[in-house]
C-alpha atoms as a PDB file:
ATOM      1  CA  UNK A   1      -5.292 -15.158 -77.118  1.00  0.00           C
ATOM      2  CA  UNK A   2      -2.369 -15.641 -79.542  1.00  0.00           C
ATOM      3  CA  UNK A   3      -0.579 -13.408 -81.539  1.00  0.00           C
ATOM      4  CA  UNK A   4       0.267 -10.072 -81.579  1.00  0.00           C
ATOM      5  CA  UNK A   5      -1.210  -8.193 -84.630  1.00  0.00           C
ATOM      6  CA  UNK A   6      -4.170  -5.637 -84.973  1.00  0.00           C
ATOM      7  CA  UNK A   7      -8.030  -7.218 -83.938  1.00  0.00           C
ATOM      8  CA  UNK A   8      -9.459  -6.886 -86.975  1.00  0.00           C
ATOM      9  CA  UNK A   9     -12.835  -9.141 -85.991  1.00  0.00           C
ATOM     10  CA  UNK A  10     -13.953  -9.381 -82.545  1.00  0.00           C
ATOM     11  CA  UNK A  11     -16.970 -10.672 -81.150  1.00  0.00           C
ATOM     12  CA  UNK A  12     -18.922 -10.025 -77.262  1.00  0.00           C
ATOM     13  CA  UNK A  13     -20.911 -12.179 -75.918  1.00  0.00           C
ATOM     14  CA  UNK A  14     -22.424 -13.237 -78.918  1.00  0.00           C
ATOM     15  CA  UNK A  15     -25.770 -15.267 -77.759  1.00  0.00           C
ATOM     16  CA  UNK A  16     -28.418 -16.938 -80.447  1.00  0.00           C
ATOM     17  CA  UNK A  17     -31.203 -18.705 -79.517  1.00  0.00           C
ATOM     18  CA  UNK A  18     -33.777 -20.614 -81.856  1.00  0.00           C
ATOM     19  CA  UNK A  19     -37.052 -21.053 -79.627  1.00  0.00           C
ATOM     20  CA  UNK A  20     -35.727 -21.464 -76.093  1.00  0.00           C
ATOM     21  CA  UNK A  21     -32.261 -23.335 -77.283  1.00  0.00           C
ATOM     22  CA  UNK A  22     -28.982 -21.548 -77.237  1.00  0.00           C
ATOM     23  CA  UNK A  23     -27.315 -22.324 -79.962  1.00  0.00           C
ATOM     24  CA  UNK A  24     -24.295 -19.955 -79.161  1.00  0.00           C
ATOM     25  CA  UNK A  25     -24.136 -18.925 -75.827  1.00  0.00           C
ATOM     26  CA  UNK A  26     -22.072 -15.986 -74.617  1.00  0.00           C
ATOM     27  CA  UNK A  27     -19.459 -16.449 -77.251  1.00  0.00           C
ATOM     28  CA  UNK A  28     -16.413 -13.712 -77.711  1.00  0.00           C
ATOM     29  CA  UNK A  29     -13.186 -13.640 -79.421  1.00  0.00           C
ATOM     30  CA  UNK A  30     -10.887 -11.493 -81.635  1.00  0.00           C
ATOM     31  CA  UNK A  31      -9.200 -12.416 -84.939  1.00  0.00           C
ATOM     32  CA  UNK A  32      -5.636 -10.875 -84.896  1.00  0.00           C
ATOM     33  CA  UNK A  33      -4.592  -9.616 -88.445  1.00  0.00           C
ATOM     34  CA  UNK A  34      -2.436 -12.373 -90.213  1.00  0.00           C
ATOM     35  CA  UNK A  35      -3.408 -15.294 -87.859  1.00  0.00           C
ATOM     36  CA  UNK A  36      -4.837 -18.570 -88.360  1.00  0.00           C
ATOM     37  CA  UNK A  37      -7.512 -19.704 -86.454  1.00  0.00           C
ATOM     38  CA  UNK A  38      -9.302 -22.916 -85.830  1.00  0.00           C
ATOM     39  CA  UNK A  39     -12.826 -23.485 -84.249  1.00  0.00           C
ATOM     40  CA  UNK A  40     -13.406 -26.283 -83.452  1.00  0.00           C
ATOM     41  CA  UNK A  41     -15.933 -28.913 -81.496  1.00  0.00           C
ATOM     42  CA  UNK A  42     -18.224 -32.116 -81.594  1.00  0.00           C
ATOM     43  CA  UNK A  43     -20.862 -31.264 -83.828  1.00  0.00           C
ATOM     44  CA  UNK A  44     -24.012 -29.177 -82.736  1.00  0.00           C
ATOM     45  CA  UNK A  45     -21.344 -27.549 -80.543  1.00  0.00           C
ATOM     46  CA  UNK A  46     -22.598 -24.219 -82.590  1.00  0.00           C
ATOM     47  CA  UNK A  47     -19.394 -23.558 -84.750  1.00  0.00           C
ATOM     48  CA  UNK A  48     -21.140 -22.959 -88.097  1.00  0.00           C
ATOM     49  CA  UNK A  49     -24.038 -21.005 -86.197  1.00  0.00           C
ATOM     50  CA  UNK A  50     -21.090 -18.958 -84.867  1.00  0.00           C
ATOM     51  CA  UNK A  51     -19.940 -18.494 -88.545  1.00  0.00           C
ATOM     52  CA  UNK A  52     -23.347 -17.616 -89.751  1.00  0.00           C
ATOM     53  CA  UNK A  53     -23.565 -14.756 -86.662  1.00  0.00           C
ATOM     54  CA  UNK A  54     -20.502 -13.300 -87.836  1.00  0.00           C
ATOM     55  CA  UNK A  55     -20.701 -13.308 -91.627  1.00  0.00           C
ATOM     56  CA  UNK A  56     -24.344 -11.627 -91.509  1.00  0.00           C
ATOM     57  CA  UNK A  57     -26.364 -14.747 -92.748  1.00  0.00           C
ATOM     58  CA  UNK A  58     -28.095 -15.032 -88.996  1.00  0.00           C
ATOM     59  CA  UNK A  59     -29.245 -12.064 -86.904  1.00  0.00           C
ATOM     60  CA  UNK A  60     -27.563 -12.495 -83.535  1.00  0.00           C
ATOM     61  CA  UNK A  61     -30.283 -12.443 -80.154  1.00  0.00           C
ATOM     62  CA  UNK A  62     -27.342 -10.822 -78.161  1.00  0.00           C
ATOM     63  CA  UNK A  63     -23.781  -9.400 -78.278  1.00  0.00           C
ATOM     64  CA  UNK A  64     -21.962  -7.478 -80.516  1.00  0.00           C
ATOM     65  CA  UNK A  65     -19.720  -8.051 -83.595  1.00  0.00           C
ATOM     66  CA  UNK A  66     -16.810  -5.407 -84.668  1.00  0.00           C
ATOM     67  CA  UNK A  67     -14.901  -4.872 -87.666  1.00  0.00           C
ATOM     68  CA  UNK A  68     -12.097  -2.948 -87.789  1.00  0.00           C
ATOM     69  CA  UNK A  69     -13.182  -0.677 -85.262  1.00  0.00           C
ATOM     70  CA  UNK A  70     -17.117  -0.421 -86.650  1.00  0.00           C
ATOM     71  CA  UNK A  71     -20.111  -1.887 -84.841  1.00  0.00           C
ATOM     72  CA  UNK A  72     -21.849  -4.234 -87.475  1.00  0.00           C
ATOM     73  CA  UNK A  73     -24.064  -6.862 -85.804  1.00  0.00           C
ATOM     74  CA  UNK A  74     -26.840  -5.199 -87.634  1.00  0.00           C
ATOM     75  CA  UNK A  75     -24.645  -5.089 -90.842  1.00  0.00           C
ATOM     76  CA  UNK A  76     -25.705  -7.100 -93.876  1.00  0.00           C
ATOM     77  CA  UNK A  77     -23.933  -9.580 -94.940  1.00  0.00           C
ATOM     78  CA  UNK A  78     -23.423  -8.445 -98.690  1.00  0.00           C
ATOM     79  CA  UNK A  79     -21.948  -5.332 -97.090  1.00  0.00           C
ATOM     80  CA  UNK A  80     -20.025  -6.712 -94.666  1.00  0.00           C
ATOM     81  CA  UNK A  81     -18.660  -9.365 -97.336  1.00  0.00           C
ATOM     82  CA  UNK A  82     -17.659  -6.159 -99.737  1.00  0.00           C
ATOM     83  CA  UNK A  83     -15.598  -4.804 -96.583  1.00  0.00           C
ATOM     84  CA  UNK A  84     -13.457  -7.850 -96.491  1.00  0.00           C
ATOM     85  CA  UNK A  85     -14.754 -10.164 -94.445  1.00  0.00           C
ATOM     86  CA  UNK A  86     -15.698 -13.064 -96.552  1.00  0.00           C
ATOM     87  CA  UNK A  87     -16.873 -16.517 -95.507  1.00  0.00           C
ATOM     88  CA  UNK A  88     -17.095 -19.836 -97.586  1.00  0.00           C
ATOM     89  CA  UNK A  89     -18.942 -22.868 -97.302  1.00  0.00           C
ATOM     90  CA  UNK A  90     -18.820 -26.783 -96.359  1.00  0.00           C
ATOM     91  CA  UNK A  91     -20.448 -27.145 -99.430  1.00  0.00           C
ATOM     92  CA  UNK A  92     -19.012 -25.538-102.390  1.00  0.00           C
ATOM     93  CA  UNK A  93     -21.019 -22.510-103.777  1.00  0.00           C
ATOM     94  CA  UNK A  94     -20.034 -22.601-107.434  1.00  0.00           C
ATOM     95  CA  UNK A  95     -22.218 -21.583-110.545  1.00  0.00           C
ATOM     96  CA  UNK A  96     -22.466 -25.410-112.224  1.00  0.00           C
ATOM     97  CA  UNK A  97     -23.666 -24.079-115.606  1.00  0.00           C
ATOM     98  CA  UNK A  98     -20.475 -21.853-115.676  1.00  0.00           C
ATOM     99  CA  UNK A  99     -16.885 -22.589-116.433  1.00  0.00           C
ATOM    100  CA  UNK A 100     -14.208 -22.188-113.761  1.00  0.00           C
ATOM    101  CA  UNK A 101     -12.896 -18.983-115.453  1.00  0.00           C
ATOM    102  CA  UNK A 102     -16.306 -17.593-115.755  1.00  0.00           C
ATOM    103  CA  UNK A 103     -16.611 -18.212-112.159  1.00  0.00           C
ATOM    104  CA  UNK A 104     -14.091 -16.136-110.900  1.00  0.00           C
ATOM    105  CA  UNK A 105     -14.487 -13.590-113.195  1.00  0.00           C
ATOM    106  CA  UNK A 106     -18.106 -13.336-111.411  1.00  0.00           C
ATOM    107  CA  UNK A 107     -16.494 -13.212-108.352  1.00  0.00           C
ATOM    108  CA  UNK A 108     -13.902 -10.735-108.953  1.00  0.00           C
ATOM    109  CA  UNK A 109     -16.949  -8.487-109.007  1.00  0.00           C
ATOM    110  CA  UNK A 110     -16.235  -7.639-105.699  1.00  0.00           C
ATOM    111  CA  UNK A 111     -12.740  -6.132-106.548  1.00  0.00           C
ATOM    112  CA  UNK A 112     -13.943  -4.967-109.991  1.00  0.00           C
ATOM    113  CA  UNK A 113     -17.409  -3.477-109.725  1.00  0.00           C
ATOM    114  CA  UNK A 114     -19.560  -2.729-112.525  1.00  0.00           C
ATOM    115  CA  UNK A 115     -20.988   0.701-113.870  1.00  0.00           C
ATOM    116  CA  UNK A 116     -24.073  -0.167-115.109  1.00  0.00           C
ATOM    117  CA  UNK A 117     -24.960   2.333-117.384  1.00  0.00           C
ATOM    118  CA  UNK A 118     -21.125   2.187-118.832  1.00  0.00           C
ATOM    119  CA  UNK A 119     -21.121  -1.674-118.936  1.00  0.00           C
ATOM    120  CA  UNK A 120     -24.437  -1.661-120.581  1.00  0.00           C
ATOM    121  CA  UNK A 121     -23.412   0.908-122.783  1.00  0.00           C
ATOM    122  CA  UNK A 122     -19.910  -0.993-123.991  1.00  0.00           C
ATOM    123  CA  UNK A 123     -17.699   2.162-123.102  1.00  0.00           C
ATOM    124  CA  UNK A 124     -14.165   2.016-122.809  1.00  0.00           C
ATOM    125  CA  UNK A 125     -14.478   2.279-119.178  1.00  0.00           C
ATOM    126  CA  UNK A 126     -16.356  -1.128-119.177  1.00  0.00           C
ATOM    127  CA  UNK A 127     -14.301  -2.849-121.675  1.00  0.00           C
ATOM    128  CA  UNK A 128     -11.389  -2.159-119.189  1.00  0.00           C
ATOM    129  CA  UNK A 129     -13.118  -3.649-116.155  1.00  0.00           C
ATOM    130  CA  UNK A 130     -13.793  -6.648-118.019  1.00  0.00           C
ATOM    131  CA  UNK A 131     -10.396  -6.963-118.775  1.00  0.00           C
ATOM    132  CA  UNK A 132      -9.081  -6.226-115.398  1.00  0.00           C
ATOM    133  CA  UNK A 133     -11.458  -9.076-113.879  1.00  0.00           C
ATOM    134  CA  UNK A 134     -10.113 -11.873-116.741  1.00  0.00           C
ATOM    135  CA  UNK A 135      -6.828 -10.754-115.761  1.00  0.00           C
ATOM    136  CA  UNK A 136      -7.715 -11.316-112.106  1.00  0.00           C
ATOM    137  CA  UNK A 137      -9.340 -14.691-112.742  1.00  0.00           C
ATOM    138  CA  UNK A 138      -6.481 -15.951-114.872  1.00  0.00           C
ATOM    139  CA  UNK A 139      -4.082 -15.143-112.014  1.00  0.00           C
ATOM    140  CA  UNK A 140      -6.405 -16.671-109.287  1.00  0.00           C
ATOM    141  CA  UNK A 141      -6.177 -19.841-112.131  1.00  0.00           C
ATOM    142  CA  UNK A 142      -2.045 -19.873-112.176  1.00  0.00           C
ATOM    143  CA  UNK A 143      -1.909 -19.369-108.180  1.00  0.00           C
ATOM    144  CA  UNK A 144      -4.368 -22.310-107.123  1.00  0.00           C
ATOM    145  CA  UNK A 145      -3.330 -25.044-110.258  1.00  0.00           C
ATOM    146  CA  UNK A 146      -6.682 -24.219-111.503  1.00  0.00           C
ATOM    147  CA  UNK A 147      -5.826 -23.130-115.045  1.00  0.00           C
ATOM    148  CA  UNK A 148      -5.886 -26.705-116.849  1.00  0.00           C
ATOM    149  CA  UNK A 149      -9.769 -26.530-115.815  1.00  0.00           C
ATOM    150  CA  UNK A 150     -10.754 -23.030-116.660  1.00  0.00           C
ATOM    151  CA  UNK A 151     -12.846 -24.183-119.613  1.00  0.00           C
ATOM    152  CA  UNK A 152     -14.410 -26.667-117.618  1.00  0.00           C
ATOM    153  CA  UNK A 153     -17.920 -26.313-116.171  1.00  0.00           C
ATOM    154  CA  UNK A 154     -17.892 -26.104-112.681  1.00  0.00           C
ATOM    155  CA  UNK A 155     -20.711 -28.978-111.993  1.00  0.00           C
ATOM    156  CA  UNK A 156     -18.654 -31.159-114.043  1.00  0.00           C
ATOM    157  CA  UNK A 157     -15.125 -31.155-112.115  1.00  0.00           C
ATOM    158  CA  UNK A 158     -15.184 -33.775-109.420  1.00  0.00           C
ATOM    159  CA  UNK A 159     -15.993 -32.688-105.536  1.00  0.00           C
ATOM    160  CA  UNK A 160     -12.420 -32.268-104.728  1.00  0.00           C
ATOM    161  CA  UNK A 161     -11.986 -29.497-107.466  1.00  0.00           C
ATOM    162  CA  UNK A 162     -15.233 -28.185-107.059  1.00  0.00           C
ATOM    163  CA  UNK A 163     -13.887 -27.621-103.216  1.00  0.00           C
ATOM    164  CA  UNK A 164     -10.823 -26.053-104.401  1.00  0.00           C
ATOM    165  CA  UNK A 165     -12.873 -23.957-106.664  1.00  0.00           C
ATOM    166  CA  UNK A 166     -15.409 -22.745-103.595  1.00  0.00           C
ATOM    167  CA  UNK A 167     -12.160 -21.492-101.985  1.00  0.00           C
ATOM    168  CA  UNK A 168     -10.471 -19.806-104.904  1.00  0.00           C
ATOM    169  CA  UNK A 169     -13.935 -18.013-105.330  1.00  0.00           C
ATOM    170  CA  UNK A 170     -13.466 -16.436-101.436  1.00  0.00           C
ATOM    171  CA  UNK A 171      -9.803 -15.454-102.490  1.00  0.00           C
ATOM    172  CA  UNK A 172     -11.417 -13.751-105.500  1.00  0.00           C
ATOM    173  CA  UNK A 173     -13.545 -11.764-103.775  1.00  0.00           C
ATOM    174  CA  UNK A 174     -10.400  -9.752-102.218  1.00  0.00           C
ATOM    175  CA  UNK A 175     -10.570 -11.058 -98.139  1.00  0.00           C
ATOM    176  CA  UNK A 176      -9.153  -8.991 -95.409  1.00  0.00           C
ATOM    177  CA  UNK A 177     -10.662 -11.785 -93.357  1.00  0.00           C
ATOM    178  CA  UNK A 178     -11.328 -15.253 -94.700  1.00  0.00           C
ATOM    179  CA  UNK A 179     -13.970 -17.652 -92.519  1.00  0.00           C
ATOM    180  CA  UNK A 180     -13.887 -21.284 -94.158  1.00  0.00           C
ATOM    181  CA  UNK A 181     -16.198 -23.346 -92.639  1.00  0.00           C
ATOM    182  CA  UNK A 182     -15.638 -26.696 -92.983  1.00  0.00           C
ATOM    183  CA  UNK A 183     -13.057 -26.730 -96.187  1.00  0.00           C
ATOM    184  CA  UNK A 184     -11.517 -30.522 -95.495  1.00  0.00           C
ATOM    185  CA  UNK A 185     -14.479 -31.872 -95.223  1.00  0.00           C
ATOM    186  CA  UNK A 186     -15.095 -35.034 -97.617  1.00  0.00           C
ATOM    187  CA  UNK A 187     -11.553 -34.638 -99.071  1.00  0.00           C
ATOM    188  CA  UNK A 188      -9.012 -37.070 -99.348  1.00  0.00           C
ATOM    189  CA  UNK A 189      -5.514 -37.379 -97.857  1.00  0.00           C
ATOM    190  CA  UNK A 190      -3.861 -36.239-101.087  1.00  0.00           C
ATOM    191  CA  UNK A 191      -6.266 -33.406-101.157  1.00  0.00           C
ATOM    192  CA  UNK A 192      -6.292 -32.402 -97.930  1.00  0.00           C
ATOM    193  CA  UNK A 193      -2.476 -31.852 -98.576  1.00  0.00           C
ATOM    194  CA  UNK A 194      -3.267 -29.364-101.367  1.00  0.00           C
ATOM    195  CA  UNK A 195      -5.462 -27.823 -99.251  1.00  0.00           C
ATOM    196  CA  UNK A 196      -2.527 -27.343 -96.916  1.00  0.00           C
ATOM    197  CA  UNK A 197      -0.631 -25.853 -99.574  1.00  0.00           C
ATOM    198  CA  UNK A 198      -3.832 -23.690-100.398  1.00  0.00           C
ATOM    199  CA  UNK A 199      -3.963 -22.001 -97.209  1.00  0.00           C
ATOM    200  CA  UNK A 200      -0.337 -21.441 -96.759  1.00  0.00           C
ATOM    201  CA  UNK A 201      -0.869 -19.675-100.045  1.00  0.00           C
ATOM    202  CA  UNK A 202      -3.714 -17.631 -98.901  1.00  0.00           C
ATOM    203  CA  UNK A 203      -1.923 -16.841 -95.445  1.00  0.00           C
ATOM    204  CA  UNK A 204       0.894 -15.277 -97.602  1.00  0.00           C
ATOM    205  CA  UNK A 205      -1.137 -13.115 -99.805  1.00  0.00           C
ATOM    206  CA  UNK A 206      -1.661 -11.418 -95.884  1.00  0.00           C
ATOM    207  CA  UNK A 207      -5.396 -12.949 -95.481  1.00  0.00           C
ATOM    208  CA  UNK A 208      -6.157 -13.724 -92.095  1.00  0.00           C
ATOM    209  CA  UNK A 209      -8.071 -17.104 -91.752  1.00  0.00           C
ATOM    210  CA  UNK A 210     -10.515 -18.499 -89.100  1.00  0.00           C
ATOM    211  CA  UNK A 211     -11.216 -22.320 -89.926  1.00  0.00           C
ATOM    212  CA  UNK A 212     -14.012 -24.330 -88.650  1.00  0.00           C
ATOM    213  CA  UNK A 213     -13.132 -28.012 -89.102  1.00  0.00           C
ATOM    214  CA  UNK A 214     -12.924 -31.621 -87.940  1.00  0.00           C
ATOM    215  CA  UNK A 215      -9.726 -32.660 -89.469  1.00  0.00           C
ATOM    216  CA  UNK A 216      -7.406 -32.314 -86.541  1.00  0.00           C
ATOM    217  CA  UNK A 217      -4.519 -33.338 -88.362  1.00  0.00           C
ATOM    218  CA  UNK A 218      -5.257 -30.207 -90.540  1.00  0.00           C
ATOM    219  CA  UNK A 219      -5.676 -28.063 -87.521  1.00  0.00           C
ATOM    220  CA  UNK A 220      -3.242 -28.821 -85.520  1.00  0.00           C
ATOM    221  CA  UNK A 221      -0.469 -28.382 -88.743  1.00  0.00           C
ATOM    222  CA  UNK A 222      -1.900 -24.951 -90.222  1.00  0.00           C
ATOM    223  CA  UNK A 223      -3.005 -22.814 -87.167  1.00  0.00           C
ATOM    224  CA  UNK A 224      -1.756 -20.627 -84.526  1.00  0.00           C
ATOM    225  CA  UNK A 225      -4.348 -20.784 -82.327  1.00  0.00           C
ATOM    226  CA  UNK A 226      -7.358 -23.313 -81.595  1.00  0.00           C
ATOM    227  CA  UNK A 227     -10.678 -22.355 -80.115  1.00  0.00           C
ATOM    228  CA  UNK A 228     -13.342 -25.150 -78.397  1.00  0.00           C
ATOM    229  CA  UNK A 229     -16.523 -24.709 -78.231  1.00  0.00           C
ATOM    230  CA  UNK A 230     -19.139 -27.405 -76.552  1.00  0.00           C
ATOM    231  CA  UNK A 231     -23.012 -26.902 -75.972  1.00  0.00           C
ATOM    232  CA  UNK A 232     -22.948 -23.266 -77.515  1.00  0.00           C
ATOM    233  CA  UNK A 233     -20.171 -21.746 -75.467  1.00  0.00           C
ATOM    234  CA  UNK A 234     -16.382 -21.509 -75.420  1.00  0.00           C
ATOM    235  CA  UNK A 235     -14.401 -24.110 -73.359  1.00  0.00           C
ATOM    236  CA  UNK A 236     -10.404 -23.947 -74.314  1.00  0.00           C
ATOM    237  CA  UNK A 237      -8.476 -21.112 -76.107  1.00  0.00           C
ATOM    238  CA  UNK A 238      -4.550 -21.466 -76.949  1.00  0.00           C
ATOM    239  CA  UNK A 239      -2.258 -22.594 -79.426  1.00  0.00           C
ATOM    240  CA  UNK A 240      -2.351 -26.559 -80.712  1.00  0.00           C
ATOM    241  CA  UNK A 241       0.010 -27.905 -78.333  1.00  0.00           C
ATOM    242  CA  UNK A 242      -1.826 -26.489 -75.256  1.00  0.00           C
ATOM    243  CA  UNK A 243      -5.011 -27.882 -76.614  1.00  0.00           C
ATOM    244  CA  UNK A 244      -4.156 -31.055 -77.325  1.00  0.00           C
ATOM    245  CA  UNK A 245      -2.552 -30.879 -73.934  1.00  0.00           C
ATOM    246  CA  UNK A 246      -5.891 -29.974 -72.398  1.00  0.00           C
ATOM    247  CA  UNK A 247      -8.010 -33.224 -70.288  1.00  0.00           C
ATOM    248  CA  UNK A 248     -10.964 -31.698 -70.945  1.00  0.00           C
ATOM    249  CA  UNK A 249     -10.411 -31.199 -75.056  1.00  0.00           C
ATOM    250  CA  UNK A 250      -8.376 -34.564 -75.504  1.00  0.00           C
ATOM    251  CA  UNK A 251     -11.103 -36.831 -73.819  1.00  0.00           C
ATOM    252  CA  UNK A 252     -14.289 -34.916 -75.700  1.00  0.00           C
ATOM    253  CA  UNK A 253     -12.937 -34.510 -78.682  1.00  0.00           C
ATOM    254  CA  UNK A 254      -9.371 -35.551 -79.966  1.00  0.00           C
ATOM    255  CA  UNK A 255      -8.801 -38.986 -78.567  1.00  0.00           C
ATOM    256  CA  UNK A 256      -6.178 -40.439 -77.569  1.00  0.00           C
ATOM    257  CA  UNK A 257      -4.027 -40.386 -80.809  1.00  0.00           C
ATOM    258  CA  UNK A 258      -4.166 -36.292 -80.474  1.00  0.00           C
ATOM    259  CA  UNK A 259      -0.719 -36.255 -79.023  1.00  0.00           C
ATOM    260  CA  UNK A 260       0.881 -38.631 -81.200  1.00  0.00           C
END
């Protein structure tokens, strides 16, 4: 393992099995406060499924998951999403109908919860939360070049925005712990270079990251460490130069351009 900082996420032989398949098989790792990690693999490799275990939207069949100290593989995954750790999605979960503003003023939520009776009410109390979560979306807006677009509805922008916007919506919800599954994914070069600048960004608002992805170029520019997985287990561990250095990770996965 890489790094040197406090394990904020760690995983034990995490196992999950649908029928008699293992999806994830034996799995473990720690996240290391202010690190960025890759996983990474061909796909079916169980990546995502490893994702899924860890953010609370699978029950695992074995293994444990801690945060920060706590046991929560049983943990839900709204609860373990208000604690920090936060996940988002290949596809981008945005509210279409919604503007981008409105969007991350729903997702700010998280950082600035509502009182019901008080909000329902109109209090003071209320009227200050809503202000503190426009004021919190508008900065989210200056920070990720989203502001020209914050009247726009969401299910209007095109996919690369919409992408952007599924990301800024994680930030918003105040990560300690940041799992992005998949964020390159159907983006072009020029956007995939934003994205860069995105995550370098998020890094230095002192998120820690854990990317799953197939852009290598991506991965092997923005992280500190890159794990393998193949067939539901874990096969290489280390920083980007030792993997692409590895046989067994260059002829699966990379190619022979991974050392270029």
């Amino acid at each position: 393992m890489t790094g040197s900082g406090e394990v904020l996420l760690e995983c034990s032989d995490l196992v999950k099995r649908f029928g008699g398949v293992a999806a994830v098989d034996g799995v473990g790792f720690g996240l290391r406060a202010g690190e960025v990690s890759a996983l990474i693999g061909p796909n079916g490799a169980g990546k995502t499924t490893v994702f899924n275990l860890l953010s609370g939207f699978l029950a695992v069949t074995s293994g444990s998951i801690t945060w920060q100290g706590r046991d929560i593989t049983s943990a839900k995954a709204t609860a373990r999403a208000r604690s920090g750790l936060v996940r988002t999605f290949q596809q981008p979960r945005v509210f279409a109908a919604l503007t981008v503003r409105q969007n991350l003023v729903t997702a700010t939520h998280a950082v600035v919860p509502s009182r019901v009776p008080a909000d329902l009410l109109g209090l003071p109390a209320a009227r200050r939360r809503a202000r503190d979560r426009r004021a919190l979306a508008d900065e989210l807006l200056d920070r990720f070049d989203l502001a020209a677009h914050a009247e726009a509805k969401a299910g209007d922008l095109p996919y690369g925005l919409r992408k952007r916007l599924g990301l800024v919506l994680g930030v918003a919800a105040s990560p300690t712990v940041l799992l992005m599954d998949e964020p390159a994914a159907g983006l072009n070069d020029a956007e995939v270079e934003l994205l860069k600048q995105d995550l370098a960004t998020i890094r230095g608002s002192g998120v820690t990251i854990c990317i799953v992805e197939h852009h290598m170029g991506l991965i092997m520019s923005v992280s500190d460490r890159v794990m393998v997985m193949e067939s539901g287990r874990m096969i290489a561990d280390g920083t980007p130069a030792e993997i692409a250095n590895d046989e067994r990770v260059v002829s699966a996965y990379l190619g022979q351009g991974a050392t270029a």
